[in-house]
N, C-alpha and C. Protein backbone atom coordinates (compact mmCIF):
# COMPACT_ATOMS: atom_id res chain seq x y z
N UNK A 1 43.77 1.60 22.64
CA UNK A 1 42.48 1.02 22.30
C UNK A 1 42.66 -0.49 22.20
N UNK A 2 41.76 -1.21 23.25
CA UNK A 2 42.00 -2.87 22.89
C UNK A 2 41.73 -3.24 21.64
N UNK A 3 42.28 -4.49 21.35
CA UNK A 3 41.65 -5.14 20.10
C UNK A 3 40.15 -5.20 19.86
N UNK A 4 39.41 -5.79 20.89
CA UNK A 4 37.99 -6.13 20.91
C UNK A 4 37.10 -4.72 20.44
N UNK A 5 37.88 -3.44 20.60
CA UNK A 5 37.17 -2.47 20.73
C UNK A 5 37.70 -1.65 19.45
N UNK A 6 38.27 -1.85 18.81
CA UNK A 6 39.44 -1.83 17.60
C UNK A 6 38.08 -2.59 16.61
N UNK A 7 38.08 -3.78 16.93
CA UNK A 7 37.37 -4.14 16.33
C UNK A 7 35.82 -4.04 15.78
N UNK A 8 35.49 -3.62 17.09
CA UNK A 8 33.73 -2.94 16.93
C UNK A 8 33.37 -1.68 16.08
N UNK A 9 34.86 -0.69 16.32
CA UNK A 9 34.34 -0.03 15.67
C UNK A 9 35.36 -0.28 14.55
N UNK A 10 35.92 -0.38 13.62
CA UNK A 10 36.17 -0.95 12.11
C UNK A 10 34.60 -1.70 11.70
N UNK A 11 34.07 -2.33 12.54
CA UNK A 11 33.11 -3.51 11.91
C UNK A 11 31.80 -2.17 11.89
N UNK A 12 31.89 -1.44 12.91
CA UNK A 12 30.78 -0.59 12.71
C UNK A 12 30.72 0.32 11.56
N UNK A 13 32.19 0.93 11.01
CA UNK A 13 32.75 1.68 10.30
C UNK A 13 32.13 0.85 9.09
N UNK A 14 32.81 -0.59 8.70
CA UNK A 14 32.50 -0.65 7.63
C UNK A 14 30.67 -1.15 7.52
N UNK A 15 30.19 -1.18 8.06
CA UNK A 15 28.42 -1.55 8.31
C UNK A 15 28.05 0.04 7.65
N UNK A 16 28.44 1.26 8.56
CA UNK A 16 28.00 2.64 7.88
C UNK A 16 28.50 2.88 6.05
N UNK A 17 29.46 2.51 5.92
CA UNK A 17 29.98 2.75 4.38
C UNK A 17 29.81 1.90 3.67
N UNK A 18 29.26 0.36 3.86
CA UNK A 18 28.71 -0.78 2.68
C UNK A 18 27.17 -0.53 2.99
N UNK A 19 26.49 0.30 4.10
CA UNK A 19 24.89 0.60 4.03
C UNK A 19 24.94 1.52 3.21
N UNK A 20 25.39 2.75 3.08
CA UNK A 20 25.35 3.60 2.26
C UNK A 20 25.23 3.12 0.41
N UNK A 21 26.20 2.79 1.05
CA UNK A 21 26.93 2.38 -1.46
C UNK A 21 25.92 1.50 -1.21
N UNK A 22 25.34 0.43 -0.68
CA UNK A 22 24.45 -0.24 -0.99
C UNK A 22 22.82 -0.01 -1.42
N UNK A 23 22.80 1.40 -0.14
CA UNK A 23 21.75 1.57 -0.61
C UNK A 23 21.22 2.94 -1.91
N UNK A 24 22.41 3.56 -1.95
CA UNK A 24 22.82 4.21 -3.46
C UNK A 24 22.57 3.01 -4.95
N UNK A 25 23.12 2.06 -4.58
CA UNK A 25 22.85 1.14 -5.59
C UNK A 25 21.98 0.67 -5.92
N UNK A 26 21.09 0.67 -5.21
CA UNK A 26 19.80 -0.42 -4.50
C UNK A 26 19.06 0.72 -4.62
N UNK A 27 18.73 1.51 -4.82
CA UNK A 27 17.74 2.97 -5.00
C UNK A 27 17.02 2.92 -6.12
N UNK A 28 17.48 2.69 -7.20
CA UNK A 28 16.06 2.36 -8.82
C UNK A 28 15.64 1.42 -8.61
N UNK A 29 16.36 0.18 -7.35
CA UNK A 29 15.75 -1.03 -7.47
C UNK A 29 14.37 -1.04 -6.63
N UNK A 30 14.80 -0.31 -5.64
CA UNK A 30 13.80 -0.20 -4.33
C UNK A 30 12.45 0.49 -4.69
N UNK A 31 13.07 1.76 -5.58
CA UNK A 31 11.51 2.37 -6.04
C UNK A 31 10.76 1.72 -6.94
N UNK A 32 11.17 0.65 -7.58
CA UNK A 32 10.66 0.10 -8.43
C UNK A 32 9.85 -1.33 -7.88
N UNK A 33 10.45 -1.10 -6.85
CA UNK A 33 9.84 -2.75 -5.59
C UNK A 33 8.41 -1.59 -4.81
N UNK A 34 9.12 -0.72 -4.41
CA UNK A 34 7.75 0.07 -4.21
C UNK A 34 6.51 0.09 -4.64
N UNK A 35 6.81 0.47 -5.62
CA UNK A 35 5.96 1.06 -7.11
C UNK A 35 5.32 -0.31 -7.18
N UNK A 36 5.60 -1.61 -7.51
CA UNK A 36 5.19 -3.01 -7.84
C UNK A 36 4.24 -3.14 -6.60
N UNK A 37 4.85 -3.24 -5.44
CA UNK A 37 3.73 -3.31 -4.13
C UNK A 37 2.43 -2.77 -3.99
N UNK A 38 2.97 -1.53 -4.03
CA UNK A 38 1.26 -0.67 -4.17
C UNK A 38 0.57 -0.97 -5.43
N UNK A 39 1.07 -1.08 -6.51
CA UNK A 39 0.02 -1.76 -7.67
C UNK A 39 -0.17 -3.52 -7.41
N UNK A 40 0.26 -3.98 -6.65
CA UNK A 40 0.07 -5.36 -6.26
C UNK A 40 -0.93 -5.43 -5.66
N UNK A 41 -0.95 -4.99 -4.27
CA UNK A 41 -2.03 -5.30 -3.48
C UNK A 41 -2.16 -4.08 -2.52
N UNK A 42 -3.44 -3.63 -1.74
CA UNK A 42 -3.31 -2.48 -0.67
C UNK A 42 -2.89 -2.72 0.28
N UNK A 43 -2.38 -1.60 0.59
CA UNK A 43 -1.45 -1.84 2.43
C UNK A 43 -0.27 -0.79 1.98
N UNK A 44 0.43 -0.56 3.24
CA UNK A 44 1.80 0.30 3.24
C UNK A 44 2.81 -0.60 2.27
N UNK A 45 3.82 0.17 1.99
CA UNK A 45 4.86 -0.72 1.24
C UNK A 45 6.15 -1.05 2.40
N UNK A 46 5.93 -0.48 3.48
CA UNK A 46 6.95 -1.00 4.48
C UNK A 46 6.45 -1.66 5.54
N UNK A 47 7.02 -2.71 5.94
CA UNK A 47 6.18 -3.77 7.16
C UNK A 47 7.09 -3.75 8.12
N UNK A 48 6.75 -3.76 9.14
CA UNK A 48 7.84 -3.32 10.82
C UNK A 48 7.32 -4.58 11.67
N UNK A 49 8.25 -5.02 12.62
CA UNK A 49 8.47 -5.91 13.44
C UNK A 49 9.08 -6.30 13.95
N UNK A 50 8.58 -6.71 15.37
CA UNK A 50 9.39 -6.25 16.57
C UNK A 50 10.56 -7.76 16.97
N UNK A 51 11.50 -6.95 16.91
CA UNK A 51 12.52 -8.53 16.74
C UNK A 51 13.45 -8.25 18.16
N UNK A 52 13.73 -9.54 18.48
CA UNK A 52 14.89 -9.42 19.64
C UNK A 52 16.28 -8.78 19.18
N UNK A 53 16.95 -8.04 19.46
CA UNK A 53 17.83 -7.37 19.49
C UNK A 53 19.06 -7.85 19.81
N UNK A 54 20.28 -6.56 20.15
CA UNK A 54 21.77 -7.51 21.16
C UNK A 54 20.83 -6.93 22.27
N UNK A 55 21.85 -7.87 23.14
CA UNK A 55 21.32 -8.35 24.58
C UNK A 55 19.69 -8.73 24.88
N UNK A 56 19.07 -8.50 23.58
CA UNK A 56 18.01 -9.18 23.84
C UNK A 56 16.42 -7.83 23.81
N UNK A 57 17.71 -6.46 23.94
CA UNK A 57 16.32 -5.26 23.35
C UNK A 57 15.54 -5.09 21.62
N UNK A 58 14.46 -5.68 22.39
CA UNK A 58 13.39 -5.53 20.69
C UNK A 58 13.56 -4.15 19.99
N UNK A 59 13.32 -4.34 18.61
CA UNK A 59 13.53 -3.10 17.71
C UNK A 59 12.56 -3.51 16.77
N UNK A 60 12.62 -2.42 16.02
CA UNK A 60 11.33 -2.79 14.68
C UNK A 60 12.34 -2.75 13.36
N UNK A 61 12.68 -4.36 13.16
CA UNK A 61 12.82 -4.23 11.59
C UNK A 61 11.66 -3.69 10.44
N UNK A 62 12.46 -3.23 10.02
CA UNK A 62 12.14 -2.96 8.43
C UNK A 62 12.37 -3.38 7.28
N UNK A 63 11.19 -3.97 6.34
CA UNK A 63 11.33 -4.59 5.48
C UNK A 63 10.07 -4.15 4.38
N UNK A 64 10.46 -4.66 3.50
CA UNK A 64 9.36 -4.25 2.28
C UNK A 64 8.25 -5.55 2.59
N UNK A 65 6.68 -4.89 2.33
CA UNK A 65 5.66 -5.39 2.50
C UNK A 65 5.73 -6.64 1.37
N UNK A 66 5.51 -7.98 1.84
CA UNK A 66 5.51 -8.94 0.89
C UNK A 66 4.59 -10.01 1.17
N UNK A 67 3.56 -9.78 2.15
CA UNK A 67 2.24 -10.32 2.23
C UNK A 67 1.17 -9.15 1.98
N UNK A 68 -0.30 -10.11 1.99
CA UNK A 68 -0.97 -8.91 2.12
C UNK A 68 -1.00 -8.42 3.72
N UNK A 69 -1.92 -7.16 3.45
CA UNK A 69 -1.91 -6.35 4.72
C UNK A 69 -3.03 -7.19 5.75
N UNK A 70 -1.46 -7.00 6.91
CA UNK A 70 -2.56 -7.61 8.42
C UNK A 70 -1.85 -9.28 8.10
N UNK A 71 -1.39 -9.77 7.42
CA UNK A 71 -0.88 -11.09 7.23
C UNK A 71 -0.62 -11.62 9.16
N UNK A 72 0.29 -10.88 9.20
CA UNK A 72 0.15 -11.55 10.79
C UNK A 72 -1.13 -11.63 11.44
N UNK A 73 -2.37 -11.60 12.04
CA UNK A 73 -3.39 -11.79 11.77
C UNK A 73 -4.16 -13.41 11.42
N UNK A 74 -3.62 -13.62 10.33
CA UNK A 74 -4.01 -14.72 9.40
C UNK A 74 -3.22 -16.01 9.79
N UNK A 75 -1.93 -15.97 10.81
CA UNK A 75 -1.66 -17.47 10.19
C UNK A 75 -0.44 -17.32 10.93
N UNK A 76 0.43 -18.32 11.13
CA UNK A 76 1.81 -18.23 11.49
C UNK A 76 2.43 -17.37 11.35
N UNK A 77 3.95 -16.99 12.29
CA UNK A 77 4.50 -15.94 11.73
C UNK A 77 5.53 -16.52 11.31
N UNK A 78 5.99 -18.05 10.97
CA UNK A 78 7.15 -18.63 10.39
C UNK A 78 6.63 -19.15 8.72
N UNK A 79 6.69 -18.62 7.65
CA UNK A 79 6.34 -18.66 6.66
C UNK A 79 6.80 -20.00 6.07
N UNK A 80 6.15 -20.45 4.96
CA UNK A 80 6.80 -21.67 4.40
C UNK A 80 6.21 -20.78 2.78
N UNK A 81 6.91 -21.36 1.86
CA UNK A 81 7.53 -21.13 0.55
C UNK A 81 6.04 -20.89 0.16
N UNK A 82 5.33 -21.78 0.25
CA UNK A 82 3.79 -22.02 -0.23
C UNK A 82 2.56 -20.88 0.44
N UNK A 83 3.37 -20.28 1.54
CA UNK A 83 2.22 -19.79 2.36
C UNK A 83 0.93 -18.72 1.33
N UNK A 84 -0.24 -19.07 1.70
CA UNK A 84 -0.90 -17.87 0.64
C UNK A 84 -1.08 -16.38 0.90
N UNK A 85 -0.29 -16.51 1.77
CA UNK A 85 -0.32 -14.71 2.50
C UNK A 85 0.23 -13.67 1.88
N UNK A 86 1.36 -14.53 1.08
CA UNK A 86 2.48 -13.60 0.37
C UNK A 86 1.61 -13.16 -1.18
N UNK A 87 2.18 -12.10 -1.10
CA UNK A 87 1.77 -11.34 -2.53
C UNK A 87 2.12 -12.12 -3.58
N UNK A 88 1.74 -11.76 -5.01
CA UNK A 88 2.69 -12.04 -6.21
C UNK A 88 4.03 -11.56 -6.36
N UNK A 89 4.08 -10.43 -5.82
CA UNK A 89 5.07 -9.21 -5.86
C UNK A 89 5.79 -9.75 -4.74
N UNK A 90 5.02 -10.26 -3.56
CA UNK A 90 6.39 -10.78 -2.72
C UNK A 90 6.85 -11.59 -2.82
N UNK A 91 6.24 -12.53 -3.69
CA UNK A 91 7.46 -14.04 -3.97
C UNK A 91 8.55 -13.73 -4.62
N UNK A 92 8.44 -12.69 -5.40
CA UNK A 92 9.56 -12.48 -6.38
C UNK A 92 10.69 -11.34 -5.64
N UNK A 93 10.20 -9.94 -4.50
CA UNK A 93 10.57 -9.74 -3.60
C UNK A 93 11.41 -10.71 -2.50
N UNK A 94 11.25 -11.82 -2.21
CA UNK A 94 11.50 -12.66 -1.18
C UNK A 94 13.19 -13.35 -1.99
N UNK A 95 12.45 -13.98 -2.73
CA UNK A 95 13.63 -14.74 -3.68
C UNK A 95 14.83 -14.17 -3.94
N UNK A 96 14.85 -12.80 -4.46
CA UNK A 96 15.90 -12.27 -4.61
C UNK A 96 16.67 -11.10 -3.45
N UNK A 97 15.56 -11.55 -2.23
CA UNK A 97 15.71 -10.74 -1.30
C UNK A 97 16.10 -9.31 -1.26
N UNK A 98 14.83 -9.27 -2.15
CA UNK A 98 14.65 -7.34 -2.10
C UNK A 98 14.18 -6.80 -0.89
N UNK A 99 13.33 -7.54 -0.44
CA UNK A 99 12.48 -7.00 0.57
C UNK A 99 13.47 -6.59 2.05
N UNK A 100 14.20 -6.64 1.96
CA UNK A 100 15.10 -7.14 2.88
C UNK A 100 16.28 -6.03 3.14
N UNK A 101 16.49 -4.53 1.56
CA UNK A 101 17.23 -3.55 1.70
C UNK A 101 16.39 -2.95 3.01
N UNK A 102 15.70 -2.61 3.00
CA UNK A 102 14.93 -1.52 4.19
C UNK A 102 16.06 -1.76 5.38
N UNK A 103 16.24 -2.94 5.71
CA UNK A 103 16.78 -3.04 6.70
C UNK A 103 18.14 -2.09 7.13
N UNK A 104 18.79 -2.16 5.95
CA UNK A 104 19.89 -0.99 5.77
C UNK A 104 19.65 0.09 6.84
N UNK A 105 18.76 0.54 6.59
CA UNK A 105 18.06 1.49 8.17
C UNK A 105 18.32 1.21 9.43
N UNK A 106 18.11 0.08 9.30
CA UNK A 106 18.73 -0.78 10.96
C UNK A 106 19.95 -0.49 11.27
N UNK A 107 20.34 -0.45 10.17
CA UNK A 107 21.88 -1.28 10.19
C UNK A 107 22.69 0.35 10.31
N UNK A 108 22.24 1.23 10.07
CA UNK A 108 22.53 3.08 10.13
C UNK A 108 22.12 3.71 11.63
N UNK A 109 21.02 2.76 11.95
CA UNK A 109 20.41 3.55 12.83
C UNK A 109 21.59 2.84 14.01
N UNK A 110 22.04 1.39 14.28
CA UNK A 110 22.82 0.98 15.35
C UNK A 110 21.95 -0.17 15.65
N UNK A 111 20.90 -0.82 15.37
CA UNK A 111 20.03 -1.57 15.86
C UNK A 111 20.69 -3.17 15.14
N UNK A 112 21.25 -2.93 13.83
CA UNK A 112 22.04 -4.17 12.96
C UNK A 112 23.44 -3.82 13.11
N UNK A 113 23.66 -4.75 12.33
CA UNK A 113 24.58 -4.33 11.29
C UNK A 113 24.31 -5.64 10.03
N UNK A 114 25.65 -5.36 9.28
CA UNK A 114 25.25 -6.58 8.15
C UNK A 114 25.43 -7.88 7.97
N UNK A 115 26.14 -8.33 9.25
CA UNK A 115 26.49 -9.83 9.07
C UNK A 115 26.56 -9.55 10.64
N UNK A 116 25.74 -10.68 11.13
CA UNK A 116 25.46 -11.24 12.71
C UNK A 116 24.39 -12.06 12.47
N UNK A 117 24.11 -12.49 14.07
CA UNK A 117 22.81 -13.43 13.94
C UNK A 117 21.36 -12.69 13.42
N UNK A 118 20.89 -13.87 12.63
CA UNK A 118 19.73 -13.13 11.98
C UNK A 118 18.37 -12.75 13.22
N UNK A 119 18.12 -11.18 13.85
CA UNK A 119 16.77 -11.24 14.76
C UNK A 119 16.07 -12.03 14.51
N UNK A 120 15.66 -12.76 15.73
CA UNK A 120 14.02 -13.45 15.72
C UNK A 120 12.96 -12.57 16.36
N UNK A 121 11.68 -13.26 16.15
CA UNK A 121 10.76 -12.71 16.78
C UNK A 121 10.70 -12.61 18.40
N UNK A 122 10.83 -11.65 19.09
CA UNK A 122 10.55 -11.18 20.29
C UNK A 122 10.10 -12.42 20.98
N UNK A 123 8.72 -13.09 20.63
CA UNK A 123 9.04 -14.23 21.61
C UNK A 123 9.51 -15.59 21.24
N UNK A 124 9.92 -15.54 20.13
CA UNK A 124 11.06 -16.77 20.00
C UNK A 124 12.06 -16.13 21.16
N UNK A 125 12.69 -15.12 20.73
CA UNK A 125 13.96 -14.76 21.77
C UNK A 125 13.87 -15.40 23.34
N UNK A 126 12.26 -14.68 23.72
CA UNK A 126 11.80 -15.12 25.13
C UNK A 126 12.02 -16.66 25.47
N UNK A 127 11.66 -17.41 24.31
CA UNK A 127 11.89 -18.91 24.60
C UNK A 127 13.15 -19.69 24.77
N UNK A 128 14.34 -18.67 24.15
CA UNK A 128 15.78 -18.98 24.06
C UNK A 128 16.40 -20.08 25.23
N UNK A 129 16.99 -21.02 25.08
CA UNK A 129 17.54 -21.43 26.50
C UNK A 129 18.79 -20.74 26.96
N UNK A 130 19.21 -21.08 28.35
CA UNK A 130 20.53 -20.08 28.49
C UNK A 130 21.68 -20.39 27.05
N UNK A 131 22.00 -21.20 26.39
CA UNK A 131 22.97 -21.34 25.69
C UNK A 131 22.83 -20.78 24.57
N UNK A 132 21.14 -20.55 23.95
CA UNK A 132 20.60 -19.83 22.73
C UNK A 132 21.01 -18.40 22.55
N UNK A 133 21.27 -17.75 24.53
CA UNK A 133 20.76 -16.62 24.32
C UNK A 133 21.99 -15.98 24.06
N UNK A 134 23.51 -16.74 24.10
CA UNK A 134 24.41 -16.31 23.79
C UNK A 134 24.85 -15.68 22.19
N UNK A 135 23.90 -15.61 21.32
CA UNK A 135 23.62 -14.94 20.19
C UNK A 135 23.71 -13.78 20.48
N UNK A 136 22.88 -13.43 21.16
CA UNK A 136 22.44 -12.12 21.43
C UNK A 136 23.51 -10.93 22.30
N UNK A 137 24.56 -11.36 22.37
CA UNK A 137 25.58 -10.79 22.91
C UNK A 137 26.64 -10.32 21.32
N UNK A 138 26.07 -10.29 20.35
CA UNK A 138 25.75 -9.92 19.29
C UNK A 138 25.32 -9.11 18.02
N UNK A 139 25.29 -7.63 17.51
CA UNK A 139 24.44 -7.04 17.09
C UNK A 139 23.83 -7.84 15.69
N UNK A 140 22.05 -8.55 15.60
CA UNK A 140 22.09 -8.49 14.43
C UNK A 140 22.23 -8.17 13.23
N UNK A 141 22.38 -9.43 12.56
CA UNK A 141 22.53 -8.76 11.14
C UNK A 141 21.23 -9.31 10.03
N UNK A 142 21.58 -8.20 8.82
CA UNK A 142 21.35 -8.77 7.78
C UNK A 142 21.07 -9.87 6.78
N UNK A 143 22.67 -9.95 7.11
CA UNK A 143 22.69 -12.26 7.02
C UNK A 143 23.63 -12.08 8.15
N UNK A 144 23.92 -13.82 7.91
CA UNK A 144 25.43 -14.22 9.07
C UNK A 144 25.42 -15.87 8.40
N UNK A 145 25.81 -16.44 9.27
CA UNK A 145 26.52 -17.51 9.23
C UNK A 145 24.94 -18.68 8.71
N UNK A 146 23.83 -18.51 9.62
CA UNK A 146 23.19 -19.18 9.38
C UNK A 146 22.26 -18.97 8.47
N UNK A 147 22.53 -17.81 7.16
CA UNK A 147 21.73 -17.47 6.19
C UNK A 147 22.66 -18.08 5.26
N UNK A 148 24.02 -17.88 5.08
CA UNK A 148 24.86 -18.64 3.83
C UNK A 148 24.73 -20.07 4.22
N UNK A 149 24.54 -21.10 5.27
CA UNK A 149 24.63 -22.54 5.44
C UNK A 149 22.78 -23.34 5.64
N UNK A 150 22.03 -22.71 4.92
CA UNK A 150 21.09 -22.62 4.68
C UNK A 150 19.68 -21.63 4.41
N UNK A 151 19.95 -20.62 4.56
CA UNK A 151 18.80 -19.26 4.53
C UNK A 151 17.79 -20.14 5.36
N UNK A 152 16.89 -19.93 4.39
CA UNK A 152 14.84 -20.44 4.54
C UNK A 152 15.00 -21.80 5.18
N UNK A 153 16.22 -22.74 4.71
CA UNK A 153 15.72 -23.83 5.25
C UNK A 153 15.51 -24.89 6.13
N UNK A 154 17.02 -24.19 7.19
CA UNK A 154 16.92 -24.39 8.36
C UNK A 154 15.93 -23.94 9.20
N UNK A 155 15.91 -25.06 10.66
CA UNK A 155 14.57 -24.73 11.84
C UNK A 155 15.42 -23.50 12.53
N UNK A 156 14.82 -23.05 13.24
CA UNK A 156 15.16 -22.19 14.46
C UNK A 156 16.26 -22.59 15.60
N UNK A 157 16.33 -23.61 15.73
CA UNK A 157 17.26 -24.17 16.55
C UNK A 157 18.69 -24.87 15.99
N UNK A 158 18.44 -24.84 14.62
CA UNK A 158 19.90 -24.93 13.59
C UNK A 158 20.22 -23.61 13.39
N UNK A 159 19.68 -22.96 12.69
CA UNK A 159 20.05 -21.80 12.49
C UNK A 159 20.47 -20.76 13.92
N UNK A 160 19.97 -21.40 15.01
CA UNK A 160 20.69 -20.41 16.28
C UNK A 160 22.26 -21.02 16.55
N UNK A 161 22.13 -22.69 16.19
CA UNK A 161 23.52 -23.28 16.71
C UNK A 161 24.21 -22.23 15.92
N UNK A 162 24.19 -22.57 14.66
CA UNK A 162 25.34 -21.59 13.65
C UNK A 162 25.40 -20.41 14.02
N UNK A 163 24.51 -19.43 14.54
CA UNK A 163 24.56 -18.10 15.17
C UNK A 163 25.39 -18.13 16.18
N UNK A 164 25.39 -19.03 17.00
CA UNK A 164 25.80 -19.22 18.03
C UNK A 164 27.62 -19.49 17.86
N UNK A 165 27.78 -20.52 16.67
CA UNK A 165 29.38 -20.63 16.49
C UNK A 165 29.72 -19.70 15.79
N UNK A 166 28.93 -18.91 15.51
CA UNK A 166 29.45 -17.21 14.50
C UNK A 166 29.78 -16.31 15.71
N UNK A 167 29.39 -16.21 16.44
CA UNK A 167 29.57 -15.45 17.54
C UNK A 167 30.83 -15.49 18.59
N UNK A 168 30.82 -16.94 18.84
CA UNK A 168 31.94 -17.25 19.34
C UNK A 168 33.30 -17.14 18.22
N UNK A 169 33.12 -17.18 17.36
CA UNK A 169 34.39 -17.24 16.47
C UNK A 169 34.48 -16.11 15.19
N UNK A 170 33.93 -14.85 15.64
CA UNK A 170 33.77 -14.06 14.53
C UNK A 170 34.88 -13.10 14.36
N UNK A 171 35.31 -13.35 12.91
CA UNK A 171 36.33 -12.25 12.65
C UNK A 171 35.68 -10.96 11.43
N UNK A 172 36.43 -9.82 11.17
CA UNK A 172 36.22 -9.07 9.88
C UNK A 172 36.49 -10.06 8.84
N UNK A 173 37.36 -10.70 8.63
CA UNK A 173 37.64 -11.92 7.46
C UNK A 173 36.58 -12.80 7.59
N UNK A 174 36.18 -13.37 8.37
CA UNK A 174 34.51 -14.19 8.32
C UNK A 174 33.23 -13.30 8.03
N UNK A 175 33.53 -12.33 8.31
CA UNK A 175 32.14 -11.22 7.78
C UNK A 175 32.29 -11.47 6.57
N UNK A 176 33.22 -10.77 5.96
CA UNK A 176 33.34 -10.33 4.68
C UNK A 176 33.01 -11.77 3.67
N UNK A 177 33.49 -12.68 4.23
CA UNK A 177 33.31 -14.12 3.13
C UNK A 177 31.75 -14.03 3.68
N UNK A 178 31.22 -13.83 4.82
CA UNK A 178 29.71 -14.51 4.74
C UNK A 178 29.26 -12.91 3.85
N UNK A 179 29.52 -11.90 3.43
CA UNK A 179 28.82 -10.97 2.65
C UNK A 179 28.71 -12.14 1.25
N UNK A 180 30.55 -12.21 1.04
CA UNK A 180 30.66 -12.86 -0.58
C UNK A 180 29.26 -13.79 -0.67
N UNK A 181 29.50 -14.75 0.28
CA UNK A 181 28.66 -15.95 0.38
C UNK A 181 27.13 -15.62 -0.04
N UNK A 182 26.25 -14.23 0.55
CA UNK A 182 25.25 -14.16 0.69
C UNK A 182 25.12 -13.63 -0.68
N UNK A 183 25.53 -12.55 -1.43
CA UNK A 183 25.22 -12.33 -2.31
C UNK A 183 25.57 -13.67 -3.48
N UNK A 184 26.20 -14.56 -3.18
CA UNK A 184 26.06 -15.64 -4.20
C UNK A 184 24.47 -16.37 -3.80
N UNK A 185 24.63 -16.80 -2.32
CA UNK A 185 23.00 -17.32 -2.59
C UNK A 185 21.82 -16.60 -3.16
N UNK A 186 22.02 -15.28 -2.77
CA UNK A 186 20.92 -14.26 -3.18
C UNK A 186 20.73 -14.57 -4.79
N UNK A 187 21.65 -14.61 -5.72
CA UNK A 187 21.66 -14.62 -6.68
C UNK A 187 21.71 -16.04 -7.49
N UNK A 188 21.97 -17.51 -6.94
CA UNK A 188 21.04 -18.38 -6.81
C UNK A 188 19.87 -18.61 -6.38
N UNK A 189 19.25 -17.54 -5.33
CA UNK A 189 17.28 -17.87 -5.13
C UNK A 189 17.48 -19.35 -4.25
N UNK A 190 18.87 -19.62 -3.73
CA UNK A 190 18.82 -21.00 -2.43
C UNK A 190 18.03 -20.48 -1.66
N UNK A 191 17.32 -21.26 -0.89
CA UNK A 191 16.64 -21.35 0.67
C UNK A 191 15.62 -20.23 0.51
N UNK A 192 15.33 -19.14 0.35
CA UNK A 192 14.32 -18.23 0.47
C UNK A 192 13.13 -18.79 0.44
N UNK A 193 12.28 -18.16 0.93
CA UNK A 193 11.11 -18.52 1.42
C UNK A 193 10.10 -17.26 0.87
């Protein structure tokens, strides 16, 4: 078995067994993010959307509802901190990036995993230049490189460079520090939106 392929699956291996315990852990939290949503505002409590993928096939993330319903509809789909779309329940969802376990699903089903470039929207992807699209040779993630060196507050085109040097230079030892990394920002409330 080559290295490269040694490697995919260890990285896949550990994506199936930190989704799991995670989302065992994350289970009183989630029903309780539920539960807050539907007494927040009406609409489903799960919101889907269609994101560029590896090599570039769209999938439907999953995430907890943190605007109101139909928000896309209303307004941009690149949010800023202030936007009035977002719930009460989703600012506080957003910040501590609750909204954001669902994805775990992705990440089970083969569509993520937990540390890669973060999906964009389907036609951001389309707009990619040839050098952008080298992300995408990639399975997203969860976080990666350009969620610990800014989350929310980088543009689209910073946050792809860093995708882009995560990709070219990614080890299991760089995953694992960008996990450490993310759950420290998570738990500072940096960059979220």
């Amino acid at each position: 078995m080559g290295k490269t392929l040694l490697s995919r699956v260890f990285r896949r291996c550990l994506d199936l067994v930190f989704s799991v315990m995670i989302m065992v852990v994350a289970l009183p939290v989630l029903l309780l993010a539920c539960a807050a949503i539907k007494l927040d505002s009406p609409g489903p409590v799960l919101y889907r959307q269609w994101r560029g993928g590896r090599d570039g096939k769209p999938f439907q993330i999953i995430k907890l509802r943190t605007m109101v319903d139909g928000a896309d509809g209303l307004g941009p789909a690149h949010t800023q901190r202030s936007d009035p779309r977002i719930t009460q329940i989703g600012s506080v969802l957003r910040r501590w990036s609750i909204d954001e376990i669902p994805q775990l699903l992705n990440v089970l089903a083969g569509q993520m995993s937990l540390v890669g470039p973060r999906p964009n929207l389907v036609a951001d992807v389309a707009r990619y230049t040839p050098r952008q699209q080298g992300v995408l040779r990639a399975r997203p993630g969860i976080t990666g490189w350009g969620q610990v060196n800014g989350r929310g507050s980088l543009d689209l085109a910073d946050k792809l460079e860093l995708d882009l040097e995560y990709v070219m230079n990614r080890t299991t030892l760089r995953d694992l520090t960008i996990l450490v990394r993310t759950v420290r920002a998570v738990l500072n409330g940096r960059g979220a939106k």
